[in-house]
PDB file of N, CA and C in Angstrom:
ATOM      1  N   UNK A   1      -2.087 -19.418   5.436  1.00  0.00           N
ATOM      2  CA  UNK A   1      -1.095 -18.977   4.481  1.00  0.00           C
ATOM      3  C   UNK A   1      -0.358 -17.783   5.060  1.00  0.00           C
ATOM      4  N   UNK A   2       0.706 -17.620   5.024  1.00  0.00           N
ATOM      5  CA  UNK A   2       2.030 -16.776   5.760  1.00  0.00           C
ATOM      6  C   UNK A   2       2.561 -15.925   4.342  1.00  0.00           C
ATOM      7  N   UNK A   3       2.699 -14.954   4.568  1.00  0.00           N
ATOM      8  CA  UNK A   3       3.535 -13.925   3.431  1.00  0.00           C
ATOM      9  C   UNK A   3       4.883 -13.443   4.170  1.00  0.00           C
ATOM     10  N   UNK A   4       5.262 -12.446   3.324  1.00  0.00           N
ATOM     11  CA  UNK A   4       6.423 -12.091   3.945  1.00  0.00           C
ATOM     12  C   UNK A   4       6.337 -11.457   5.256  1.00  0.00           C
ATOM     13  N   UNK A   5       7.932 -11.664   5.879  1.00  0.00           N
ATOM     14  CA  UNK A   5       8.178 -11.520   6.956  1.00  0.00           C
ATOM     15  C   UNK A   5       6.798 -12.365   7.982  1.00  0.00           C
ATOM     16  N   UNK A   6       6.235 -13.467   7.612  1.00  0.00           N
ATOM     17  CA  UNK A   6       4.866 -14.480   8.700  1.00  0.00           C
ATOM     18  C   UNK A   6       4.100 -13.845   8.884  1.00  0.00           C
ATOM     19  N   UNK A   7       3.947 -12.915   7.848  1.00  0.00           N
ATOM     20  CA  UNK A   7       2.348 -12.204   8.259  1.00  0.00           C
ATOM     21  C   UNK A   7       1.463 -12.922   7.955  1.00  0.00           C
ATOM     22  N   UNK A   8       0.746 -13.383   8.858  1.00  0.00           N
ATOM     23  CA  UNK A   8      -0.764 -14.449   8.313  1.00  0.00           C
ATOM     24  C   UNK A   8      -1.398 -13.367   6.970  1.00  0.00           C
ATOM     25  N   UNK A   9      -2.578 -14.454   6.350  1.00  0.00           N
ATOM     26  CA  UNK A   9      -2.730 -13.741   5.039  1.00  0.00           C
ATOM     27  C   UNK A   9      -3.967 -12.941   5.281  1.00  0.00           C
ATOM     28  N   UNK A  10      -4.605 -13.207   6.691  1.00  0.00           N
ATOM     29  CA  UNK A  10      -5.556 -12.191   6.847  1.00  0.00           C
ATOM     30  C   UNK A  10      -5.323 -11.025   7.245  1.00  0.00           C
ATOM     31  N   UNK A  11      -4.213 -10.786   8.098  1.00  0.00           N
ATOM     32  CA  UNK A  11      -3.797  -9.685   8.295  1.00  0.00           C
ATOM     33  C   UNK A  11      -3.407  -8.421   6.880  1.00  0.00           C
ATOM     34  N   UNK A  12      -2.930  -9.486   6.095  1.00  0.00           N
ATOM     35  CA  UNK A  12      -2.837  -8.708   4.687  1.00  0.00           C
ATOM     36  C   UNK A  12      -3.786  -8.211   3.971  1.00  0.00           C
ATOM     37  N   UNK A  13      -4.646  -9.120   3.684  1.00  0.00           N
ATOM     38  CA  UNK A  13      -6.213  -9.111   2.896  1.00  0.00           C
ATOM     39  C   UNK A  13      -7.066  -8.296   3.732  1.00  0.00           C
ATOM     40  N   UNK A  14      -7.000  -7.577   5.053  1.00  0.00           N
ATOM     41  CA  UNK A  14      -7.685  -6.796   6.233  1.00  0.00           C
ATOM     42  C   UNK A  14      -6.845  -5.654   5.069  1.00  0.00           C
ATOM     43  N   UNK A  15      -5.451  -5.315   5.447  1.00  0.00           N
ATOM     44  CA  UNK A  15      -4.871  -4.198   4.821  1.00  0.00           C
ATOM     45  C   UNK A  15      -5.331  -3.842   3.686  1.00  0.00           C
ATOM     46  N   UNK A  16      -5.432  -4.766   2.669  1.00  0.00           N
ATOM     47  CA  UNK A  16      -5.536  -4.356   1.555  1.00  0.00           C
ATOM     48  C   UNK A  16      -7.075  -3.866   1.298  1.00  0.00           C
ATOM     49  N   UNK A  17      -8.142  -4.307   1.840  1.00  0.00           N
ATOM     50  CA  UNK A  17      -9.631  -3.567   1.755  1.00  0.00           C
ATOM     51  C   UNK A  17      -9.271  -2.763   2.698  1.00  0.00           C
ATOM     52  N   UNK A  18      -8.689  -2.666   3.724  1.00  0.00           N
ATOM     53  CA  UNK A  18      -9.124  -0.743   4.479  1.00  0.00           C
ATOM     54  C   UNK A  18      -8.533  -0.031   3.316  1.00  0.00           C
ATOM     55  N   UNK A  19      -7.147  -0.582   2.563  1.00  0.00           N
ATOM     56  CA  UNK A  19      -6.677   0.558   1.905  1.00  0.00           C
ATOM     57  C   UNK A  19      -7.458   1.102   0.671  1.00  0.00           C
ATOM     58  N   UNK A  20      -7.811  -0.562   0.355  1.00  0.00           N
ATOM     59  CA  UNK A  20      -9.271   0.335  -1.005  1.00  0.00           C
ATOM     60  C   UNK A  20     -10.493   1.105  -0.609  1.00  0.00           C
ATOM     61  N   UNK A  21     -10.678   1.022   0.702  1.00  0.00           N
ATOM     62  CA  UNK A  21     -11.913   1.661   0.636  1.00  0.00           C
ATOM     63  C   UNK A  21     -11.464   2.918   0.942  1.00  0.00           C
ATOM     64  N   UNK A  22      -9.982   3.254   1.460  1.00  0.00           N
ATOM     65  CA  UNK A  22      -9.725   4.950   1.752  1.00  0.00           C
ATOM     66  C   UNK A  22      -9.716   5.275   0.230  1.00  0.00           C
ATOM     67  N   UNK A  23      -8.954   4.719  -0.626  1.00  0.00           N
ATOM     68  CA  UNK A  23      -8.628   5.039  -2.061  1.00  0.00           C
ATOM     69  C   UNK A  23     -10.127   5.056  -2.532  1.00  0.00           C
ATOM     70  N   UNK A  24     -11.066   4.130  -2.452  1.00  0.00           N
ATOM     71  CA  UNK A  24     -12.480   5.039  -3.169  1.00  0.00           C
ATOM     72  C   UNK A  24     -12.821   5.961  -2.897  1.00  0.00           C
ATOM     73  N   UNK A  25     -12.997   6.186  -1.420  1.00  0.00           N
ATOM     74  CA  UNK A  25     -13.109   7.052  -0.996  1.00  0.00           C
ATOM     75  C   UNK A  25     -12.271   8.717  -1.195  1.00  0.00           C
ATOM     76  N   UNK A  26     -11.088   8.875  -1.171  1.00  0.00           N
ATOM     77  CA  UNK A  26     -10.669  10.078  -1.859  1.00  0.00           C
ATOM     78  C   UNK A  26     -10.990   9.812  -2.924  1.00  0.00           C
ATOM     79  N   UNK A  27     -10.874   8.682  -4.225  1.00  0.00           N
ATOM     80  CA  UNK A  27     -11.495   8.954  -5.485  1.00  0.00           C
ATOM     81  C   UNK A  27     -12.700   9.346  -5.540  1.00  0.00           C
ATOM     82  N   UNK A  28     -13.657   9.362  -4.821  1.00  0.00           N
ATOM     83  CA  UNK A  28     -15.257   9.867  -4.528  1.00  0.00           C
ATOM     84  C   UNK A  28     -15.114  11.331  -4.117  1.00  0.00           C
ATOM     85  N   UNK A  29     -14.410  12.036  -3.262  1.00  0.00           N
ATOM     86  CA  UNK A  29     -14.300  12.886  -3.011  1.00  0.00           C
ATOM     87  C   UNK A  29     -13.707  13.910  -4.356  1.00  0.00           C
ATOM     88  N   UNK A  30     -12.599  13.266  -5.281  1.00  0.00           N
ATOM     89  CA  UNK A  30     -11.984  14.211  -5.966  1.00  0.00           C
ATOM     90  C   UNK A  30     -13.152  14.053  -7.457  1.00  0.00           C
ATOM     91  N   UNK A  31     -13.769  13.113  -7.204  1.00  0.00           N
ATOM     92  CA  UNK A  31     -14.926  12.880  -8.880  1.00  0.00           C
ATOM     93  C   UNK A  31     -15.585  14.296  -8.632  1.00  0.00           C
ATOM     94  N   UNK A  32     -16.218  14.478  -7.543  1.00  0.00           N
ATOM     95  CA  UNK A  32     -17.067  15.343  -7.169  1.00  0.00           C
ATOM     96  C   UNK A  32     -16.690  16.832  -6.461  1.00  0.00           C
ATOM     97  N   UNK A  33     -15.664  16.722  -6.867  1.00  0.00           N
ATOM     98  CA  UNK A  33     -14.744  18.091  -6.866  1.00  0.00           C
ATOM     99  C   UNK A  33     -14.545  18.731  -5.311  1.00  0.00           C
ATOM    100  N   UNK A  34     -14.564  17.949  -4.576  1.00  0.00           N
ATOM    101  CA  UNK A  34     -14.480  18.217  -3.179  1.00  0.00           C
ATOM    102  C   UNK A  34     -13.109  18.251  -2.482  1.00  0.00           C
ATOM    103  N   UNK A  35     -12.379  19.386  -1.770  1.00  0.00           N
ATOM    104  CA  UNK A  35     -11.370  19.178  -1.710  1.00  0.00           C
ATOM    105  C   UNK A  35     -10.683  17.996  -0.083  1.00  0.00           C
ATOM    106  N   UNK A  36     -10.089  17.516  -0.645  1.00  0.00           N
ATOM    107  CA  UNK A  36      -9.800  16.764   0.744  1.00  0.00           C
ATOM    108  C   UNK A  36      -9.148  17.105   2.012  1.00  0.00           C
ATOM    109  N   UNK A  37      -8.808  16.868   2.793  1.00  0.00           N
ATOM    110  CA  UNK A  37      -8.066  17.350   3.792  1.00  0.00           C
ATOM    111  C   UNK A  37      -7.025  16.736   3.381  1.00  0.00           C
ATOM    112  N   UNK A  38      -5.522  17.796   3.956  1.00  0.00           N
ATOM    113  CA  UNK A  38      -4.341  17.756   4.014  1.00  0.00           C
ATOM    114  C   UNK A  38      -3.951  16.355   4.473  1.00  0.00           C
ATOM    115  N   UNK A  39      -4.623  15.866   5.686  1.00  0.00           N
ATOM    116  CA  UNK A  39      -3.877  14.637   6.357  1.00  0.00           C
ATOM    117  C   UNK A  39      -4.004  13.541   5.227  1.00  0.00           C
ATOM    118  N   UNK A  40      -4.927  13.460   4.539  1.00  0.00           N
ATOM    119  CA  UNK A  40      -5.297  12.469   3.476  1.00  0.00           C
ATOM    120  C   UNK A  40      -4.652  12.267   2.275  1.00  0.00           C
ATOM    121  N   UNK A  41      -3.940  13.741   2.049  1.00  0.00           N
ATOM    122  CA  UNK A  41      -3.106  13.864   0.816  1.00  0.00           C
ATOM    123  C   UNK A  41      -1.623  12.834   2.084  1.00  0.00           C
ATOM    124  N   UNK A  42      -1.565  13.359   2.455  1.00  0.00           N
ATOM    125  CA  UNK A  42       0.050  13.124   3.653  1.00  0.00           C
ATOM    126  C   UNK A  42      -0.243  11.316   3.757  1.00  0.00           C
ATOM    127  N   UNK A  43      -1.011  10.676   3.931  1.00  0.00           N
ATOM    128  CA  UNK A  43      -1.330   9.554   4.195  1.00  0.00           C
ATOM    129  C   UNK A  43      -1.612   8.872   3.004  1.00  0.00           C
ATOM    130  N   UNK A  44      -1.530   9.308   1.457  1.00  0.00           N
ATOM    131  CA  UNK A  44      -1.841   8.816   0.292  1.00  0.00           C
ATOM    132  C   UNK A  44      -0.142   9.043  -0.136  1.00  0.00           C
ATOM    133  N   UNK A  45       0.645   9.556   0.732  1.00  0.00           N
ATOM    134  CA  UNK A  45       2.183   9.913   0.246  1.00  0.00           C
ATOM    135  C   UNK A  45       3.082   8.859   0.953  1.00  0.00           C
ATOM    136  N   UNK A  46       2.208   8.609   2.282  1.00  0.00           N
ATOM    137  CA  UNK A  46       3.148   7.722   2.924  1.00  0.00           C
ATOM    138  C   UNK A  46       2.980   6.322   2.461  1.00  0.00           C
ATOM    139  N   UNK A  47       1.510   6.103   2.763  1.00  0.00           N
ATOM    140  CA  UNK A  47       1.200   4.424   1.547  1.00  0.00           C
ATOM    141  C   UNK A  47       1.826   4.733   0.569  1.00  0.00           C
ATOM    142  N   UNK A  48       2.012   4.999  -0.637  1.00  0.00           N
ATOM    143  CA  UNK A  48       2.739   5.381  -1.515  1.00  0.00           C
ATOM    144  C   UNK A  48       4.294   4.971  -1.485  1.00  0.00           C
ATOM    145  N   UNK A  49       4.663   5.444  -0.445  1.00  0.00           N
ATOM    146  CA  UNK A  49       6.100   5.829  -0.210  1.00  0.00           C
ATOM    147  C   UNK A  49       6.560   4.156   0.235  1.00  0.00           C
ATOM    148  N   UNK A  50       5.767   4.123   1.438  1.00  0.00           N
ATOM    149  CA  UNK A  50       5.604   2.663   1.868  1.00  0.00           C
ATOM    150  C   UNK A  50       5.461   1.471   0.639  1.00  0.00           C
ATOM    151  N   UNK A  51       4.657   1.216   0.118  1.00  0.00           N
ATOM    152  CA  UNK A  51       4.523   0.145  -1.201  1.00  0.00           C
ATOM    153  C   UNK A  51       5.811   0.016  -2.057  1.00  0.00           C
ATOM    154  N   UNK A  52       6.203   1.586  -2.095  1.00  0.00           N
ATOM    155  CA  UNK A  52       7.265   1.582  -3.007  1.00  0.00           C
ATOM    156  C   UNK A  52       8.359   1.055  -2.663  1.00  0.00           C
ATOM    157  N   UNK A  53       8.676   1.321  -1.767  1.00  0.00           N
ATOM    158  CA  UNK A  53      10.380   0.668  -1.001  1.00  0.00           C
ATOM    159  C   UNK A  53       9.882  -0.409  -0.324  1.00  0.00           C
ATOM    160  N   UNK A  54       8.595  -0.664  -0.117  1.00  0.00           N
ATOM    161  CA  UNK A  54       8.719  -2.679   0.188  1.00  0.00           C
ATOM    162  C   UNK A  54       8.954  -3.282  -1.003  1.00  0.00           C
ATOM    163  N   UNK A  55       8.163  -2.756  -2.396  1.00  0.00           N
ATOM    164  CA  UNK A  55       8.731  -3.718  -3.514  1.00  0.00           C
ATOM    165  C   UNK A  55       9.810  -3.526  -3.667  1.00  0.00           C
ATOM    166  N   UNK A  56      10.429  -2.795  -3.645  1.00  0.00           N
ATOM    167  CA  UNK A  56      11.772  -2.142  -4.155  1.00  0.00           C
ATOM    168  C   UNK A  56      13.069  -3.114  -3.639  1.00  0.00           C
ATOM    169  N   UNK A  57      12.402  -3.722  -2.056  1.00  0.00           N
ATOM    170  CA  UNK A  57      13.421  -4.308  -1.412  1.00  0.00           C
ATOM    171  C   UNK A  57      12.835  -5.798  -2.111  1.00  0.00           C
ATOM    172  N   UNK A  58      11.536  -6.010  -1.708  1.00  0.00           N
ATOM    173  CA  UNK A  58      11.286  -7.635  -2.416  1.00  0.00           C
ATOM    174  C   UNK A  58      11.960  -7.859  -3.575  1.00  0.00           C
ATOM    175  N   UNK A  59      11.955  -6.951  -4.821  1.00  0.00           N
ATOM    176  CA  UNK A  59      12.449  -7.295  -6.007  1.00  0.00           C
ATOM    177  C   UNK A  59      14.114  -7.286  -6.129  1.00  0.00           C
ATOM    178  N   UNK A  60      14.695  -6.790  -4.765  1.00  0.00           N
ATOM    179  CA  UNK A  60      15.886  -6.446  -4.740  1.00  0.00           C
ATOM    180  C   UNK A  60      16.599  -7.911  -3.956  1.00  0.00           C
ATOM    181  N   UNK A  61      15.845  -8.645  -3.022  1.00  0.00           N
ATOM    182  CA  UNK A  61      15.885  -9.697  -2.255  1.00  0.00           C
ATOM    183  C   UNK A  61      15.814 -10.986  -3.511  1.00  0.00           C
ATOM    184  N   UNK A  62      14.427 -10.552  -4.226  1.00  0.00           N
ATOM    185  CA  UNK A  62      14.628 -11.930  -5.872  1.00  0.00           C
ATOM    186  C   UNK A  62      15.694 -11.792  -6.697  1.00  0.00           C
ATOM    187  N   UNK A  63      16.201 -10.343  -6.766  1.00  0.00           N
ATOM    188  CA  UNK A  63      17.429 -10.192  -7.871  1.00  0.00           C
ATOM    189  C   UNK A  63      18.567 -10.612  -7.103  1.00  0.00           C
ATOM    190  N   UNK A  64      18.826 -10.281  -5.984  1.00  0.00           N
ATOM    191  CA  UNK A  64      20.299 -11.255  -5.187  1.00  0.00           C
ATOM    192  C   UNK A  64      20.324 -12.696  -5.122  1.00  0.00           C
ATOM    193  N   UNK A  65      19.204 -13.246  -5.412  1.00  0.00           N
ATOM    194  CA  UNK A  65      19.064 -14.938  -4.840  1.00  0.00           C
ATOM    195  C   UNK A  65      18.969 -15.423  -5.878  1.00  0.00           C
ATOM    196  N   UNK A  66      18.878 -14.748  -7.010  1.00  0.00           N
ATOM    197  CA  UNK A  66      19.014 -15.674  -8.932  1.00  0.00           C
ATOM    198  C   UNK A  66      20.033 -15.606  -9.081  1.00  0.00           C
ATOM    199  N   UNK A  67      21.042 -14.310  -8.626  1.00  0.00           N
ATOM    200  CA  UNK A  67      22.676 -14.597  -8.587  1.00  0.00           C
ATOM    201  C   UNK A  67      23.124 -15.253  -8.282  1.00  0.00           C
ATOM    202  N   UNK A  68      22.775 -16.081  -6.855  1.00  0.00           N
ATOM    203  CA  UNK A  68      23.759 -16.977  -6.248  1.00  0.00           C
ATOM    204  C   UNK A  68      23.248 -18.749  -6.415  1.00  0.00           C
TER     205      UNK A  68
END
């Protein structure tokens, strides 16, 4: 199975558990009141940032192609 832009779907499903296990992981860290390192906040801004403007364009790519 191929997603966008032919990314096989393991390559995706690889992404998506490293990214949950960083996200438990700072959630484990902040339950227990531990402060994190800077790079981790910077790297929870860029995923972030990243997710946001890929949907942003996917949903922008479905809204041009119901127009035409």
């Amino acid at each position: 199975m191929n997603y966008h832009f032919s990314l096989p779907g393991s390559v995706i499903w690889t992404m998506h558990i490293i990214i949950g296990i960083f996200l438990m992981y700072i959630g484990y860290m902040l339950l227990n009141n531990n402060k994190i390192h800077q790079l981790y906040t910077l790297a929870l801004i860029i995923l972030g940032s990243l997710g946001t403007f890929y949907h942003l364009h996917i949903w922008w790519v479905h809204q041009s192609s119901d127009k035409h």
